[in-house]
Protein backbone atom coordinates (compact mmCIF):
# COMPACT_ATOMS: atom_id res chain seq x y z
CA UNK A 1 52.36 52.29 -42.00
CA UNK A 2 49.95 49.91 -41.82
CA UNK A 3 46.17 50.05 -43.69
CA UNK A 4 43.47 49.83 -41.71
CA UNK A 5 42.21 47.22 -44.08
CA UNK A 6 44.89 44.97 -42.84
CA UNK A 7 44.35 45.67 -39.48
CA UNK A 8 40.44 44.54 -39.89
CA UNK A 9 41.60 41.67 -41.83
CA UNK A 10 43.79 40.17 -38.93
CA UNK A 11 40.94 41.26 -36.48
CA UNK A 12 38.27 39.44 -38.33
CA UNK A 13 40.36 35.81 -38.73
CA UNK A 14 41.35 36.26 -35.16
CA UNK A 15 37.96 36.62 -34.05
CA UNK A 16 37.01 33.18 -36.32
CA UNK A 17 39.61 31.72 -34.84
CA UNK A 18 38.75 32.62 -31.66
CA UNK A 19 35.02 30.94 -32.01
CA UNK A 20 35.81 27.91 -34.13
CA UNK A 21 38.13 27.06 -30.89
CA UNK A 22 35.31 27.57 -28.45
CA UNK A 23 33.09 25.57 -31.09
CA UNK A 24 35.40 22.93 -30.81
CA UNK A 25 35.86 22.97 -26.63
CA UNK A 26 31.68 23.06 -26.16
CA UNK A 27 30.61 19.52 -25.03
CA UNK A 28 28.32 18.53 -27.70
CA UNK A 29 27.50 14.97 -25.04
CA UNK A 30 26.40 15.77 -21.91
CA UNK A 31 24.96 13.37 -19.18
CA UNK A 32 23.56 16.46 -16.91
CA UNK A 33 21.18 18.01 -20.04
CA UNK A 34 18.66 15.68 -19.49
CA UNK A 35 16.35 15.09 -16.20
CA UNK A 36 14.49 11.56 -16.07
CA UNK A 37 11.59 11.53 -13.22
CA UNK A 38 10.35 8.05 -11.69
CA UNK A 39 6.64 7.62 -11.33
CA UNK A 40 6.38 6.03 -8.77
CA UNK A 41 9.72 6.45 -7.48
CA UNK A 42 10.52 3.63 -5.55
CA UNK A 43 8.06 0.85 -8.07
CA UNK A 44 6.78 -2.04 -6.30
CA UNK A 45 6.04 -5.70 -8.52
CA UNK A 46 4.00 -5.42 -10.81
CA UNK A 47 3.29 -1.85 -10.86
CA UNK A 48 3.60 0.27 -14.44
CA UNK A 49 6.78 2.35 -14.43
CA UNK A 50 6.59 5.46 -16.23
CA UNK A 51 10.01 7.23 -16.94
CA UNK A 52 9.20 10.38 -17.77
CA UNK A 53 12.22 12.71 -19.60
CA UNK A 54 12.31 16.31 -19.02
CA UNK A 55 14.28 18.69 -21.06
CA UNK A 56 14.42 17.02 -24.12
CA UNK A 57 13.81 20.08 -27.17
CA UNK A 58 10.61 19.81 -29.56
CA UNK A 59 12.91 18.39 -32.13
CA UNK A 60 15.18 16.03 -32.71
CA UNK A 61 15.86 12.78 -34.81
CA UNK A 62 15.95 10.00 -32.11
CA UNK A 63 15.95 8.61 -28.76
CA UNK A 64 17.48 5.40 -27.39
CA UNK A 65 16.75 3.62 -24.26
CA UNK A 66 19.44 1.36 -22.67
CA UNK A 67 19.30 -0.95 -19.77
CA UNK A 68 22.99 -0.93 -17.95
CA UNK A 69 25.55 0.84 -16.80
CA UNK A 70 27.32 1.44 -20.54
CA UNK A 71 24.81 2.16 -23.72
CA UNK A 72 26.05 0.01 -26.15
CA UNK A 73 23.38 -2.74 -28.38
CA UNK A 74 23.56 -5.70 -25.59
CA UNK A 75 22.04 -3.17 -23.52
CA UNK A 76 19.54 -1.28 -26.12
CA UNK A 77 15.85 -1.84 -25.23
CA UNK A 78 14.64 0.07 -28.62
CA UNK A 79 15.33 3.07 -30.57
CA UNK A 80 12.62 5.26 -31.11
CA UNK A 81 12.00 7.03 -34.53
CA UNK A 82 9.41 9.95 -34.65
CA UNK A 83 9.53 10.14 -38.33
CA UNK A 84 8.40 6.41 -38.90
CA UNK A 85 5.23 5.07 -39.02
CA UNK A 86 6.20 2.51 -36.53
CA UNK A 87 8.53 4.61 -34.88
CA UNK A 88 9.53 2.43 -31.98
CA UNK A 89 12.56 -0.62 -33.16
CA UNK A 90 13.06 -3.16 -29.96
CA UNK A 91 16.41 -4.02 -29.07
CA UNK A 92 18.10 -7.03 -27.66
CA UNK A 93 17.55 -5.99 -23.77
CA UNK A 94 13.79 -5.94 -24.30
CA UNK A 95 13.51 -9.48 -24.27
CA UNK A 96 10.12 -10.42 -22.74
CA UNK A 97 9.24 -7.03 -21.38
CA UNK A 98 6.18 -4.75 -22.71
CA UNK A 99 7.64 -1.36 -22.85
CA UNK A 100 6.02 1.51 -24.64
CA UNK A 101 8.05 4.45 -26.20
CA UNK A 102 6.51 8.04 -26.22
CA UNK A 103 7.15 10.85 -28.57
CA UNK A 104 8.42 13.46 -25.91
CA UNK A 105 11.04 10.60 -25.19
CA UNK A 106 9.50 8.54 -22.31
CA UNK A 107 9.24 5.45 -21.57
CA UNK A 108 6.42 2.97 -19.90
CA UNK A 109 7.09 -0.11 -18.39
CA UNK A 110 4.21 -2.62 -17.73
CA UNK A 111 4.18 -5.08 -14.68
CA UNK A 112 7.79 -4.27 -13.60
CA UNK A 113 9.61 -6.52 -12.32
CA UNK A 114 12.28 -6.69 -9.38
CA UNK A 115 14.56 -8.45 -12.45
CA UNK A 116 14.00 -5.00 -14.19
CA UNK A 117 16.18 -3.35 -11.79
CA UNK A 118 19.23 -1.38 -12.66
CA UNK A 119 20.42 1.58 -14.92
CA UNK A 120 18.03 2.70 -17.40
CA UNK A 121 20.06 5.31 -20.16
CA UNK A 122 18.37 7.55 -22.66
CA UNK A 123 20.35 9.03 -25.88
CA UNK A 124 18.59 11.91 -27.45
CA UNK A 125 20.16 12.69 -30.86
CA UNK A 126 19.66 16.09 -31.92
CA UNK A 127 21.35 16.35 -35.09
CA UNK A 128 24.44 14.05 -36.14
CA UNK A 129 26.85 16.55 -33.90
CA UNK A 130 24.31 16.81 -30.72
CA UNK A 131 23.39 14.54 -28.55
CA UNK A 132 21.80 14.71 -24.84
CA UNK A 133 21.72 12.04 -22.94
CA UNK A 134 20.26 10.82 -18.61
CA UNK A 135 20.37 8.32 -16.46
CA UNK A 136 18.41 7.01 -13.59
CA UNK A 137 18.72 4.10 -11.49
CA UNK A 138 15.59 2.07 -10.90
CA UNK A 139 14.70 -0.37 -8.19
CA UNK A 140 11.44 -2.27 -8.06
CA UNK A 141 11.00 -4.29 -5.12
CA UNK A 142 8.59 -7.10 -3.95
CA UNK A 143 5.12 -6.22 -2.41
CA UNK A 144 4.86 -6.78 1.36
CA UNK A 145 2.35 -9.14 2.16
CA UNK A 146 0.21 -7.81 5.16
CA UNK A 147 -1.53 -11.05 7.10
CA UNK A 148 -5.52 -10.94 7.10
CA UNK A 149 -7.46 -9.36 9.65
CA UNK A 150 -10.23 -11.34 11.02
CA UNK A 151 -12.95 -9.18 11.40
CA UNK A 152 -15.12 -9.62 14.23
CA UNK A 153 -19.23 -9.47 13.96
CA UNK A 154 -20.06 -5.54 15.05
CA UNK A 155 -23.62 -5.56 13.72
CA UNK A 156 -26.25 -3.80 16.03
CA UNK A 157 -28.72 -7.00 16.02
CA UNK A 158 -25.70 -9.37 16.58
CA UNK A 159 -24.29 -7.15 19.30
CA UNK A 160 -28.15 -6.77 21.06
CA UNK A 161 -28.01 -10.75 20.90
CA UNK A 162 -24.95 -11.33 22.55
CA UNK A 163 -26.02 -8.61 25.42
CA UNK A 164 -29.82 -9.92 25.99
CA UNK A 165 -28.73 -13.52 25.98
CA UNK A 166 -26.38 -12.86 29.03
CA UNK A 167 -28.66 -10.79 31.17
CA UNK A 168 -30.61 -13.67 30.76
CA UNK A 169 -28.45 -16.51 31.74
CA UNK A 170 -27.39 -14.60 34.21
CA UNK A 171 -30.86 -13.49 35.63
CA UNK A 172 -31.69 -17.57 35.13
CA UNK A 173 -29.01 -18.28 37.31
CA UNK A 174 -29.83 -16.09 39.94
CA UNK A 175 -33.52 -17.24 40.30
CA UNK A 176 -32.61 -20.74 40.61
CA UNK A 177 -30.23 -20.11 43.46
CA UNK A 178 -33.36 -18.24 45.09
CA UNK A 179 -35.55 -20.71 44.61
CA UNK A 180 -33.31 -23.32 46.28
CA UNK A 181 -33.00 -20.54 49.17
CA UNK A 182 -36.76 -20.25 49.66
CA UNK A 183 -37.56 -23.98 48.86
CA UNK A 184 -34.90 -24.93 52.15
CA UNK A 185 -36.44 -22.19 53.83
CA UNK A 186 -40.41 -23.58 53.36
CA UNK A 187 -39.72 -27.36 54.26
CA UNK A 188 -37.65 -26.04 57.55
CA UNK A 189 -41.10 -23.74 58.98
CA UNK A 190 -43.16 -27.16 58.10
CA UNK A 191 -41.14 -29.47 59.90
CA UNK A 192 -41.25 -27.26 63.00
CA UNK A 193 -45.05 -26.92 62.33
CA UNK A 194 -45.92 -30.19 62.44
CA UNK A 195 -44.02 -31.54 65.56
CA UNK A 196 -46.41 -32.93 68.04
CA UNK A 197 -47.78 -30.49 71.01
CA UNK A 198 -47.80 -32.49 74.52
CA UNK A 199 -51.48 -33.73 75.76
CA UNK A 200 -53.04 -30.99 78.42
CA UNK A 201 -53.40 -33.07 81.96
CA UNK A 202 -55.99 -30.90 83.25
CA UNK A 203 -59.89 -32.98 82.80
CA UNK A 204 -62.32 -31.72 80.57
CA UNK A 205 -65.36 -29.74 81.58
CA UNK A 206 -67.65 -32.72 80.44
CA UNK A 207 -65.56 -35.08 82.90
CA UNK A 208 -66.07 -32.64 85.60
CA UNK A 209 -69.84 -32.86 85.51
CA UNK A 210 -69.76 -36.92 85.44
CA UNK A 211 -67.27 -36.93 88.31
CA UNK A 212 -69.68 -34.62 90.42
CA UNK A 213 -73.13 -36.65 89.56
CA UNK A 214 -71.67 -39.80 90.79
CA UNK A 215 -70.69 -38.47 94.39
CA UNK A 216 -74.33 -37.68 94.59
């Protein structure tokens, strides 16, 4: 018969067994653990790009950022150390760009550029058997130029102007047409005025008198 000391004994190593095998078959890497949030999301030229990581616990060793679709050192744009007093190590990829690393694992980009487009990767390292890594792709595009708008004068005064001057050409241009009318209409009654009236054939009193003395 069996002791149920050797029973506990095979229970307990099967048990370890059992957990260093599901130690061994957790993914330690993961691409889904981390959440990276684009502000603004779709950048324009020469706006600041903030890439803001969410998820990411209170402590870890270091963070990487890559630019590309693989995160290797042609595509590392720094490495960012919390415990140094410069914490933040450019890469090769950061060429003549001003990025600025932050301790909660962000990332700002100044004046981005449409050439800044692509993938941007961030490696998280934990401890030296953890690491959490995201992903995001970015595309900054050119600014759309809007044509100026020629404003047109809508001042009171200026407006008043505009409106007195034309009742006045307008009321100028009526009284010269009337004036014409009754300038015609004058000269027309004085030519009729003037035209001679015929001579009366019938004598004079006077001549009447002087015709009668002589018969006597």
């Amino acid at each position: 018969m069996e002791s149920p000391t050797g029973t506990q004994c095979h229970f307990s190593k099967g048990l370890l067994l059992s957990v260093s095998v599901l130690a061994l078959w957790i993914p330690q890497d993961s691409w889904a653990d981390l959440h990276i949030q684009k502000i603004p999301e779709q950048p324009q030229k020469d706006q600041n790009l903030l890439l803001s990581v969410q998820g990411i616990p209170d402590t870890f060793q270091d963070f990487i950022w890559y630019l590309g679709e693989e995160a290797y050192g042609g595509t590392r744009l720094f490495t960012y150390i919390p415990e140094l007093k410069r914490p933040q190590r450019d890469g090769s990829a950061m060429e003549q760009r001003n990025i600025v690393g932050f301790p909660n694992g962000s990332m700002l980009l100044y004046h981005a550029q449409p050439k800044d487009s692509g993938t941007y990767i961030v490696v998280v390292t934990i401890n030296p058997s953890w690491t959490m890594r995201g992903k995001t792709e970015v595309q900054v595009t050119e600014k759309h130029t809007k044509l100026p708008v020629t404003h047109l004068p809508t001042s009171t005064g200026i407006v008043a102007i505009v409106i007195v001057g034309s009742v006045a050409a307008v009321s100028l241009f009526i009284g010269s047409i009337a004036y014409l009318l009754v300038t015609r209409g004058c000269k027309g009654r004085s030519h009729r005025y003037r035209s001679p009236r015929p001579l009366s054939h019938h004598p004079s009193h006077t001549q009447s008198h002087q015709f009668l003395e002589h018969l006597e």
